[in-house]
PDB file of N, CA and C in Angstrom:
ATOM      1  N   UNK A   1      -4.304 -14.209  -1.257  1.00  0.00           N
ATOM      2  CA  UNK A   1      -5.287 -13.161  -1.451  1.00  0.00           C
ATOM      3  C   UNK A   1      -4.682 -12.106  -2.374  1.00  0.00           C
ATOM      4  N   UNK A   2      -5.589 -11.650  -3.113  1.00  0.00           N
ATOM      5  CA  UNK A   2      -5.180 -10.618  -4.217  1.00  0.00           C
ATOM      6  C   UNK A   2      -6.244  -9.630  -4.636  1.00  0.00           C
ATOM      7  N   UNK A   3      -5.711  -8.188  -4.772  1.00  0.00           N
ATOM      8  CA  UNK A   3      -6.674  -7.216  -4.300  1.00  0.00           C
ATOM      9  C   UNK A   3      -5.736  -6.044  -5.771  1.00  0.00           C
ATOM     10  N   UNK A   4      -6.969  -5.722  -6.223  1.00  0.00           N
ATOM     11  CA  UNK A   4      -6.565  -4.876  -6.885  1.00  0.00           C
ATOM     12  C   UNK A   4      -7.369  -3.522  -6.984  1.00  0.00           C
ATOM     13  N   UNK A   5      -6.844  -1.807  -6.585  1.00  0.00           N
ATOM     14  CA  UNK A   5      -7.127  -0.943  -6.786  1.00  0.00           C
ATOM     15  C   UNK A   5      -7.125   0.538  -6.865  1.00  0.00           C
ATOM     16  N   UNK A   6      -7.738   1.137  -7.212  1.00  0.00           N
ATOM     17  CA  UNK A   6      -7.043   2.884  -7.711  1.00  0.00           C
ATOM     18  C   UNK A   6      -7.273   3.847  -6.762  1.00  0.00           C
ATOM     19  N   UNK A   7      -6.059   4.434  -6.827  1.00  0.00           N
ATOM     20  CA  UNK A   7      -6.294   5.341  -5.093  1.00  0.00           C
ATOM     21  C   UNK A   7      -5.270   6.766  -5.836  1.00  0.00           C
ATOM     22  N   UNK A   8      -5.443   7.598  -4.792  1.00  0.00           N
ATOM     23  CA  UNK A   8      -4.778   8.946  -5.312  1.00  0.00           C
ATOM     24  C   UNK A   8      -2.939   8.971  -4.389  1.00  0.00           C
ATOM     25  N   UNK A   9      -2.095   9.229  -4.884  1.00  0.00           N
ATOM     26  CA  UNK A   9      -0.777   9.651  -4.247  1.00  0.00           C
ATOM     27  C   UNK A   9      -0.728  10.617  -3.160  1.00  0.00           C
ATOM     28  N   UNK A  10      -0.454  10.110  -1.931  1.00  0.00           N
ATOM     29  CA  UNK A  10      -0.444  11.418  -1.026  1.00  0.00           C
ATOM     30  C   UNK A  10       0.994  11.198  -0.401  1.00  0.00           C
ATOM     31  N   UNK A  11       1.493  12.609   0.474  1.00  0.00           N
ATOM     32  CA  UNK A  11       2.892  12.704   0.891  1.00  0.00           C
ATOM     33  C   UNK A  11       2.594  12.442   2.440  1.00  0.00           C
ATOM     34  N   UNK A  12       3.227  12.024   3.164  1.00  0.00           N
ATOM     35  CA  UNK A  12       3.107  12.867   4.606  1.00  0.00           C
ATOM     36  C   UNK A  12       4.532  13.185   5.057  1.00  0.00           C
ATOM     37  N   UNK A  13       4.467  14.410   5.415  1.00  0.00           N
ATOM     38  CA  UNK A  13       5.355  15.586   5.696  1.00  0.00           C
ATOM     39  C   UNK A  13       6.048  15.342   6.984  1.00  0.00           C
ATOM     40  N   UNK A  14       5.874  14.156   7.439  1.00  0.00           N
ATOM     41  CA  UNK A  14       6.341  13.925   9.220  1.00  0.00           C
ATOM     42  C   UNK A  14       7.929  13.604   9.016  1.00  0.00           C
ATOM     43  N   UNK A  15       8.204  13.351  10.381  1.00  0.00           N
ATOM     44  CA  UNK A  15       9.883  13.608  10.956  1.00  0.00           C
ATOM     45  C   UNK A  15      10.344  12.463   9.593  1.00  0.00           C
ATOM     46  N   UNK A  16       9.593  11.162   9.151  1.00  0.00           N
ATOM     47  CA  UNK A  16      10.298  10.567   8.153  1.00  0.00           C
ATOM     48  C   UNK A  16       9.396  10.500   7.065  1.00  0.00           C
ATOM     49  N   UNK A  17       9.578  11.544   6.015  1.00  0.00           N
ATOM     50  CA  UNK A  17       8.242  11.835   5.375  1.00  0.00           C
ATOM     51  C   UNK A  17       8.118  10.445   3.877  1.00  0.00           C
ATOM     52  N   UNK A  18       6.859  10.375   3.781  1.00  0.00           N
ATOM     53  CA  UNK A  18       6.676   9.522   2.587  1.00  0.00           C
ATOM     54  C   UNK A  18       5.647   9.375   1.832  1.00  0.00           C
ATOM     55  N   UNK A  19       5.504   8.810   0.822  1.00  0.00           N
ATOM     56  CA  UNK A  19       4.486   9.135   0.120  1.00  0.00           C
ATOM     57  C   UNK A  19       3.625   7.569   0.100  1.00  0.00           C
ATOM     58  N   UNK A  20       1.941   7.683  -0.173  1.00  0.00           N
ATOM     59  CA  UNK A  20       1.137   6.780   0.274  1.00  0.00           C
ATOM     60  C   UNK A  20       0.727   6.455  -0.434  1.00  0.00           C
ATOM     61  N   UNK A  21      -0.566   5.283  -1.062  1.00  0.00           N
ATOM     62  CA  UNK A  21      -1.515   5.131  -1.663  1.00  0.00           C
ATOM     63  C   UNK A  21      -2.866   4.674  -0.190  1.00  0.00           C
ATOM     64  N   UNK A  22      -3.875   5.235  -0.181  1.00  0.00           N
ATOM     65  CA  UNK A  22      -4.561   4.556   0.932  1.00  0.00           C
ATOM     66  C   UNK A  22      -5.297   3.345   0.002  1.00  0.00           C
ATOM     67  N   UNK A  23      -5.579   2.281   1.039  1.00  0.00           N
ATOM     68  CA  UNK A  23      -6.532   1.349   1.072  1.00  0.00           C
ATOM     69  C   UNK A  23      -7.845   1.588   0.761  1.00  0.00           C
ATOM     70  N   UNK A  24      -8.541   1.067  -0.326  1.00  0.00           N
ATOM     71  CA  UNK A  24     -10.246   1.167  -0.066  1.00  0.00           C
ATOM     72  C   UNK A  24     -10.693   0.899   1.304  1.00  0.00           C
ATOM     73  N   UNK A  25     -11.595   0.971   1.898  1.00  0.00           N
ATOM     74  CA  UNK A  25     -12.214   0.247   2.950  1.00  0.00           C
ATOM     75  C   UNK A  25     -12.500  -0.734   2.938  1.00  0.00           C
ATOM     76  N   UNK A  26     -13.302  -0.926   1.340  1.00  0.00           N
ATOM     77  CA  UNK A  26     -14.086  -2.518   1.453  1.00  0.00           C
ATOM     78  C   UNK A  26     -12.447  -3.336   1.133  1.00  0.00           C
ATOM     79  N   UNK A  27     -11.283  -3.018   1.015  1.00  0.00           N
ATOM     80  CA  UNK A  27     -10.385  -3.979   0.783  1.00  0.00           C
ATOM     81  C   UNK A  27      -9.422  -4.155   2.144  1.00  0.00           C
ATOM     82  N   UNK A  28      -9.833  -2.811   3.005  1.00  0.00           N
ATOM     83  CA  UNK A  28      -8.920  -2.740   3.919  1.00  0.00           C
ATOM     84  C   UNK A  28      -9.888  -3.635   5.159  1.00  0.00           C
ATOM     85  N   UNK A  29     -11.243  -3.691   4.832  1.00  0.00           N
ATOM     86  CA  UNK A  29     -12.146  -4.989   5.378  1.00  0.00           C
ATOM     87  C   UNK A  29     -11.543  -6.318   5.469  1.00  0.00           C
ATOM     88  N   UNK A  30     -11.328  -6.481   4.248  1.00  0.00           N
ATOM     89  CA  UNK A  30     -11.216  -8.069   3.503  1.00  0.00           C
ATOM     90  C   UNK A  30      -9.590  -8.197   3.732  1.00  0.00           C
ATOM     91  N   UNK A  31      -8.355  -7.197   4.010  1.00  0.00           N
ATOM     92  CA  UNK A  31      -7.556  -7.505   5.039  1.00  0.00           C
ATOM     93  C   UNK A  31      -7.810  -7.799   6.330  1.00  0.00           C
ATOM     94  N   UNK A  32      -7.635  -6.491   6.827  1.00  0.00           N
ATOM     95  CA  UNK A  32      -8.771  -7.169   8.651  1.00  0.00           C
ATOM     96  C   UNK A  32      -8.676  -8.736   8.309  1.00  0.00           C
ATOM     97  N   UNK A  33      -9.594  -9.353   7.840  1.00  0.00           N
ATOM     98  CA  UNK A  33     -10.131 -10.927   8.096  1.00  0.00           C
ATOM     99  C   UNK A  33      -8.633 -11.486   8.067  1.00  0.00           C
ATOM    100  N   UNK A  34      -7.734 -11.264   7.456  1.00  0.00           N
ATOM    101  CA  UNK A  34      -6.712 -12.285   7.338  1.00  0.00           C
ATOM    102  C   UNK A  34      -5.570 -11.343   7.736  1.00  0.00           C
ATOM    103  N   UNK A  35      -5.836 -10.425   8.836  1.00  0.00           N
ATOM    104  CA  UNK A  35      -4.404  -9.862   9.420  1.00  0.00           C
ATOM    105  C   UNK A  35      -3.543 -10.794  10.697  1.00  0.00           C
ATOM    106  N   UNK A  36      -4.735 -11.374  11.453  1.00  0.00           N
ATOM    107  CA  UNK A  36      -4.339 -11.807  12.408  1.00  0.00           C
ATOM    108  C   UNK A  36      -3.145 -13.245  11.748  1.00  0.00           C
ATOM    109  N   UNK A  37      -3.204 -14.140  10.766  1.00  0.00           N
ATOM    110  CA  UNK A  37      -2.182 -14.860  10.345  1.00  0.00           C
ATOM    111  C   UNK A  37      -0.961 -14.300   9.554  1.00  0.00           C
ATOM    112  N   UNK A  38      -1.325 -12.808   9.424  1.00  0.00           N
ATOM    113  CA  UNK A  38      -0.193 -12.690   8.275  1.00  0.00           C
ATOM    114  C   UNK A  38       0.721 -11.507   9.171  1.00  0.00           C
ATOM    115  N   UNK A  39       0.482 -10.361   9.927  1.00  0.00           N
ATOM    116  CA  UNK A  39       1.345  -9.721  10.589  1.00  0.00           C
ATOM    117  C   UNK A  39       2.602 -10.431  10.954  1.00  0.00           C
ATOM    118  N   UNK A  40       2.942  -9.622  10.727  1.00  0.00           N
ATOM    119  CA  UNK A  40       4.572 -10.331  11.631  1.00  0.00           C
ATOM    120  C   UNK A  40       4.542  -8.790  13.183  1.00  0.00           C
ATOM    121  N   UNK A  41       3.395  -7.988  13.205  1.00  0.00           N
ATOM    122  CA  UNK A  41       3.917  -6.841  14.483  1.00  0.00           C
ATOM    123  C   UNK A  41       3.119  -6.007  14.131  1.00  0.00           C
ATOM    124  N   UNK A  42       2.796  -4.586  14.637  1.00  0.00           N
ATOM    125  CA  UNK A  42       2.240  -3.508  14.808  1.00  0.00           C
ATOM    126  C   UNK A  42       1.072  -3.310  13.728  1.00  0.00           C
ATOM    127  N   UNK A  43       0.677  -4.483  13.226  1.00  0.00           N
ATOM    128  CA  UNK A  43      -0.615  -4.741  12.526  1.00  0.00           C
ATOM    129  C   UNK A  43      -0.381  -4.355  10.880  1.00  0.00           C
ATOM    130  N   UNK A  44       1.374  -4.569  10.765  1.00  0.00           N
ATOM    131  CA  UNK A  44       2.156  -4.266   9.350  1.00  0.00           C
ATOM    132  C   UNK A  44       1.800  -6.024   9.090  1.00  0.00           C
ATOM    133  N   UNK A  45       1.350  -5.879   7.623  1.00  0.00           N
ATOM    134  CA  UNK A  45       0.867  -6.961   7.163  1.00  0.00           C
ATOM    135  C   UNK A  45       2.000  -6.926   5.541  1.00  0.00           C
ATOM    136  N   UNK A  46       3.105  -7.773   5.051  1.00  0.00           N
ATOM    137  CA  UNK A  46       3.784  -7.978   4.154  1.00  0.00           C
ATOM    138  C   UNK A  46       2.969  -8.052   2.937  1.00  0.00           C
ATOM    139  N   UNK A  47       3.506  -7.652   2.012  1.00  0.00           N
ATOM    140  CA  UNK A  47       2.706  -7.646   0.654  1.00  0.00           C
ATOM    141  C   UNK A  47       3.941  -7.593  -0.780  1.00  0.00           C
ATOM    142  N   UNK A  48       3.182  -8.273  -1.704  1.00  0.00           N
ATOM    143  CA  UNK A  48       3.617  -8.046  -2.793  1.00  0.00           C
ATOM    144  C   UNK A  48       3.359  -7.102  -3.508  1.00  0.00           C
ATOM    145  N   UNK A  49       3.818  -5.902  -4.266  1.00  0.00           N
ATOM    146  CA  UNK A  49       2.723  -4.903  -4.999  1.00  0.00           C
ATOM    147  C   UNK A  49       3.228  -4.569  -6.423  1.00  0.00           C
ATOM    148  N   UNK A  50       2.158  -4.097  -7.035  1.00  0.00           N
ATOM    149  CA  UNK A  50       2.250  -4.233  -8.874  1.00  0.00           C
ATOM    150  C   UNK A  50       2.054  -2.820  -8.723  1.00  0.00           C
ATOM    151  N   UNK A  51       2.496  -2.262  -9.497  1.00  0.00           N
ATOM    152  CA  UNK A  51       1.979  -0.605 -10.117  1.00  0.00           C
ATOM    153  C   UNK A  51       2.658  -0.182 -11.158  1.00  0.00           C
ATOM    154  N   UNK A  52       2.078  -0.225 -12.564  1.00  0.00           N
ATOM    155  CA  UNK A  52       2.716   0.028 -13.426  1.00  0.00           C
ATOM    156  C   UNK A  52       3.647  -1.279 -14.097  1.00  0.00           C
ATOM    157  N   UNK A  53       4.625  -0.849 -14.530  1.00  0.00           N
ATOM    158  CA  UNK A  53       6.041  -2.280 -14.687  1.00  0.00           C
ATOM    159  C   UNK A  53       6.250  -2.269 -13.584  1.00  0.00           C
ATOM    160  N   UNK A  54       6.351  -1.762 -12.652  1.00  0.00           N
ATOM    161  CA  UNK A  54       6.998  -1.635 -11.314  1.00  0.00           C
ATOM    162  C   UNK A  54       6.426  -2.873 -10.151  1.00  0.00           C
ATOM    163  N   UNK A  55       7.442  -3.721  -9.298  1.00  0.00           N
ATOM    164  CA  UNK A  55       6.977  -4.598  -8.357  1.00  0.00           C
ATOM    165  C   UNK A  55       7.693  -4.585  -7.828  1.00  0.00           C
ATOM    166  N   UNK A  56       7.239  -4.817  -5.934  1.00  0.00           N
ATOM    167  CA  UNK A  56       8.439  -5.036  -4.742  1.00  0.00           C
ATOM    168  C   UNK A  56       7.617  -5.647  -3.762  1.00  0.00           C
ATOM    169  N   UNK A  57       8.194  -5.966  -3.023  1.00  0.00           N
ATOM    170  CA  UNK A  57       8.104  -6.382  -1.740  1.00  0.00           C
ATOM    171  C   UNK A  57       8.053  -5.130  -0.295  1.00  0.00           C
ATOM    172  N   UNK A  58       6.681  -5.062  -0.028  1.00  0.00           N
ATOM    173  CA  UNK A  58       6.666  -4.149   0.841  1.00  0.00           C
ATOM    174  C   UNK A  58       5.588  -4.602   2.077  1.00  0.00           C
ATOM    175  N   UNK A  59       5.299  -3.909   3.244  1.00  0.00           N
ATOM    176  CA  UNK A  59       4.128  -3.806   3.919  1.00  0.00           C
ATOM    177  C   UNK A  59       3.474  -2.745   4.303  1.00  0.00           C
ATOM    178  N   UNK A  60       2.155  -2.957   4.555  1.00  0.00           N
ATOM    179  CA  UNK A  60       0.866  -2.002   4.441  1.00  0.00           C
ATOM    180  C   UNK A  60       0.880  -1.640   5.914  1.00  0.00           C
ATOM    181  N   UNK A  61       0.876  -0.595   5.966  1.00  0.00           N
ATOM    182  CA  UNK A  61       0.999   0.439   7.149  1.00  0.00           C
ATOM    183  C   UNK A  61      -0.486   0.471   8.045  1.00  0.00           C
ATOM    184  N   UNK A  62      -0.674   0.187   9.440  1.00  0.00           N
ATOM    185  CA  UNK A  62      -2.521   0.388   9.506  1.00  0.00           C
ATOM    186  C   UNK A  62      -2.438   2.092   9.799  1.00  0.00           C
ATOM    187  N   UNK A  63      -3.465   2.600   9.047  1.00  0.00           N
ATOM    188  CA  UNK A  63      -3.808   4.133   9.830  1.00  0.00           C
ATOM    189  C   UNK A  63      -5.530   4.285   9.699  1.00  0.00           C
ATOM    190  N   UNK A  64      -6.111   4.562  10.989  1.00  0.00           N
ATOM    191  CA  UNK A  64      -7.476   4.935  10.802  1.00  0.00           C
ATOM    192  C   UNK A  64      -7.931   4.311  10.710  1.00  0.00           C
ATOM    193  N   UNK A  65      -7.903   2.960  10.913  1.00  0.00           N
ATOM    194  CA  UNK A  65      -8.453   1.616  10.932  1.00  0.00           C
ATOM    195  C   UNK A  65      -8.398   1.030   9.852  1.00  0.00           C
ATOM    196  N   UNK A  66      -7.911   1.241   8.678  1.00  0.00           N
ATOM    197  CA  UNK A  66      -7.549   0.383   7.467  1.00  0.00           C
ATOM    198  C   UNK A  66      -6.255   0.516   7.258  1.00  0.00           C
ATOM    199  N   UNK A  67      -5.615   0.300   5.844  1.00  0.00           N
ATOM    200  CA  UNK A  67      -4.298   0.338   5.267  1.00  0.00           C
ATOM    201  C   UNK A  67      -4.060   1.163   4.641  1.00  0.00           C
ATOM    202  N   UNK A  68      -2.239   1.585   4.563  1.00  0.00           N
ATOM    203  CA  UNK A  68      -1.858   2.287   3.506  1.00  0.00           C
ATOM    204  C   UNK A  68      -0.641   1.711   2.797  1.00  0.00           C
ATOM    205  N   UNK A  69      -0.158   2.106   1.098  1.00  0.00           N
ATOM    206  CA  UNK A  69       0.682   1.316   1.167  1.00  0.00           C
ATOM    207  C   UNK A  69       1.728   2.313   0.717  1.00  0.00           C
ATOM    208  N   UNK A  70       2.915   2.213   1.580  1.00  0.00           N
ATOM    209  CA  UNK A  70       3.991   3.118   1.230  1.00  0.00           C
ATOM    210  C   UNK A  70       4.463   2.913  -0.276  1.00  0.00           C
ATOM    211  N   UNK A  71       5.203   3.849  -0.838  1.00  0.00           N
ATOM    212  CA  UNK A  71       5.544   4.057  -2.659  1.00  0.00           C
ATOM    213  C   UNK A  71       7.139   4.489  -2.324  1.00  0.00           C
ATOM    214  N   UNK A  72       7.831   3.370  -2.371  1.00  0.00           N
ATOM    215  CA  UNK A  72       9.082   4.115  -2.716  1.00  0.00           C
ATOM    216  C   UNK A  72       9.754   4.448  -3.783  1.00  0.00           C
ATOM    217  N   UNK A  73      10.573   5.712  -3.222  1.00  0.00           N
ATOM    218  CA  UNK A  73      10.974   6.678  -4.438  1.00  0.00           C
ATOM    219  C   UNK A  73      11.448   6.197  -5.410  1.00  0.00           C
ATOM    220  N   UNK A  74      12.015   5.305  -5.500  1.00  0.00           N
ATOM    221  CA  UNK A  74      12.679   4.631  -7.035  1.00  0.00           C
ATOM    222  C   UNK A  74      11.351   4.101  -7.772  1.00  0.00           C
ATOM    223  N   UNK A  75      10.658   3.557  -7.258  1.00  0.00           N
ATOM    224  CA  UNK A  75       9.240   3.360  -7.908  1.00  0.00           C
ATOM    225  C   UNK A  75       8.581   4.545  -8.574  1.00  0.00           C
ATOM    226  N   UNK A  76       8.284   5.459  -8.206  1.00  0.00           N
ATOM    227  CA  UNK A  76       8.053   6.897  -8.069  1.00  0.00           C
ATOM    228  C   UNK A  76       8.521   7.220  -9.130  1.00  0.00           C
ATOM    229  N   UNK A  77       9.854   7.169  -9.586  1.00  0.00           N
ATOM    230  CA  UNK A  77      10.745   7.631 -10.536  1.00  0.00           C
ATOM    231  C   UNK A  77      10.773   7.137 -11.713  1.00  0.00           C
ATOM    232  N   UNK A  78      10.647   5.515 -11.314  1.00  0.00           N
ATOM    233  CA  UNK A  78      10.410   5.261 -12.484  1.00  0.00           C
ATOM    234  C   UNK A  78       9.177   5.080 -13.060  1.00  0.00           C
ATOM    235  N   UNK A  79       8.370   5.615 -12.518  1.00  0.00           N
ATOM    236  CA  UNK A  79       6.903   5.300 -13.413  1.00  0.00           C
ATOM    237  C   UNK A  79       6.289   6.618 -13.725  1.00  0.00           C
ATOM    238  N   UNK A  80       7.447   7.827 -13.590  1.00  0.00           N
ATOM    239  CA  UNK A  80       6.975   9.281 -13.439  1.00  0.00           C
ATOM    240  C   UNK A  80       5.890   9.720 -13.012  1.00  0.00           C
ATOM    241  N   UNK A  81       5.819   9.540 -11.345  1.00  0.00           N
ATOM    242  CA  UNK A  81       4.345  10.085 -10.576  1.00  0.00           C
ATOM    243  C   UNK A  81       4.964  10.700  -9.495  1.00  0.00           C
ATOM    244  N   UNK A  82       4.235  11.386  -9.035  1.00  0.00           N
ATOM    245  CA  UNK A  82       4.241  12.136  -8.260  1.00  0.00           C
ATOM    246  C   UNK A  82       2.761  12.823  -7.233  1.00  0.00           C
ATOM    247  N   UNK A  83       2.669  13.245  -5.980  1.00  0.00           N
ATOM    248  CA  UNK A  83       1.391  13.724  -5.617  1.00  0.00           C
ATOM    249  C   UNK A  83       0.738  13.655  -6.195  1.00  0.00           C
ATOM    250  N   UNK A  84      -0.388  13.044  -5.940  1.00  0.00           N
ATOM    251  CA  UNK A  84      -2.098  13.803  -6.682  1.00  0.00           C
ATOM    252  C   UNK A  84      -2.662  12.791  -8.178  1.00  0.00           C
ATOM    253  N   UNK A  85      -1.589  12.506  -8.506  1.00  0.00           N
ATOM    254  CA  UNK A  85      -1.388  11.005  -9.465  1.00  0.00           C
ATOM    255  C   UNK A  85      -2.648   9.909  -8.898  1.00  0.00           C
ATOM    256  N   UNK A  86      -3.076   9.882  -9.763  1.00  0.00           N
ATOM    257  CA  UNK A  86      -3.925   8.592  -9.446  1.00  0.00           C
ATOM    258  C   UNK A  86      -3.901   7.155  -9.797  1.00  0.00           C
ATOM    259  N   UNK A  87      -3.246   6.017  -9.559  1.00  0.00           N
ATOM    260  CA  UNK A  87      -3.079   5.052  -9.564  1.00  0.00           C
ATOM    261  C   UNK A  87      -3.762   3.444  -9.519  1.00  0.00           C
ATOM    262  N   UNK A  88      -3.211   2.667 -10.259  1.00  0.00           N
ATOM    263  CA  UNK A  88      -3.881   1.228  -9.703  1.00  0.00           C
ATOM    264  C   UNK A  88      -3.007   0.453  -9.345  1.00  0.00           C
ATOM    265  N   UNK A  89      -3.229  -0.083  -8.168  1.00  0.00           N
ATOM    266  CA  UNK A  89      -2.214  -0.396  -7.441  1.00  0.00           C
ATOM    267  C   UNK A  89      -2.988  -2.242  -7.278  1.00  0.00           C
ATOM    268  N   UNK A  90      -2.087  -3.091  -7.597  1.00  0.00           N
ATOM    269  CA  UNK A  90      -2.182  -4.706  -7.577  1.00  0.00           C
ATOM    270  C   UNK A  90      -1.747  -5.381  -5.718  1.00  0.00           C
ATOM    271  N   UNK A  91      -1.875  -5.738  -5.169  1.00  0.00           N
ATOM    272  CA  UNK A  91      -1.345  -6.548  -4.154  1.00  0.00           C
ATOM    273  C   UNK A  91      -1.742  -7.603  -3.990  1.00  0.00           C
ATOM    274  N   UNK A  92      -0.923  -8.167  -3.718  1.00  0.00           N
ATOM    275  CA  UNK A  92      -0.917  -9.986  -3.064  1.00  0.00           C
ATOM    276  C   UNK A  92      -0.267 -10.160  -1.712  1.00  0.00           C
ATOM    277  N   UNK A  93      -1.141 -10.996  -1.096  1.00  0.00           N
ATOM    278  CA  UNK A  93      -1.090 -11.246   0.576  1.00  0.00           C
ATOM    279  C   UNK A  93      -0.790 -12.574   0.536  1.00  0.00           C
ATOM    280  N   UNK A  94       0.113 -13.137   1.423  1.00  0.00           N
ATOM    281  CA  UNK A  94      -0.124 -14.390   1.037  1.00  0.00           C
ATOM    282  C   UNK A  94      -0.505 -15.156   2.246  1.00  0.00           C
ATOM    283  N   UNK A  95      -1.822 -15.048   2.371  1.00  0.00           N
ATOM    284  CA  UNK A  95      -2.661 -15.879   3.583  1.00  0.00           C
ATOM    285  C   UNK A  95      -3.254 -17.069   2.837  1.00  0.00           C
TER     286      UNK A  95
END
């Protein structure tokens, strides 16, 4: 499965703070259908992700009943973004 789309940069400020892209709904839907084979635990579903030149290996966080996908800082850095940045973000699931 492969999902591609543009979301805004957000931080969260908690005890281990980090920065996000959220999920559409209609994509965080069309996960749902294929979470139950791909979780490995707490409804963290593994992913491949594109943004920019930039690609890694990460998983999508559930909050609020859909997904988010964490941005780490070396990514961040190198694609010069920061908060409020608006993005297109590529993922691949592999269900």
């Amino acid at each position: 499965m492969e999902l591609e789309f543009t979301g805004e940069i957000w931080h969260w400020r908690g005890p281990a703070p980090h920065h996000f892209v959220t999920v559409p709904e209609a994509d965080s839907a069309a996960l749902q259908d294929v979470s139950a084979g791909v979780t490995y635990g707490w409804g963290m579903i593994p992913v491949q992700v594109r943004l920019g030149g930039s690609s890694w290996t990460t998983s999508l966080w559930p909050k609020d009943g859909g997904y988010i996908v964490p941005l780490k800082a070396a990514v961040r850095r190198a694609e010069g973004l920061d908060v409020g940045d608006v993005v297109t973000v590529h993922l691949a699931v592999d269900a």
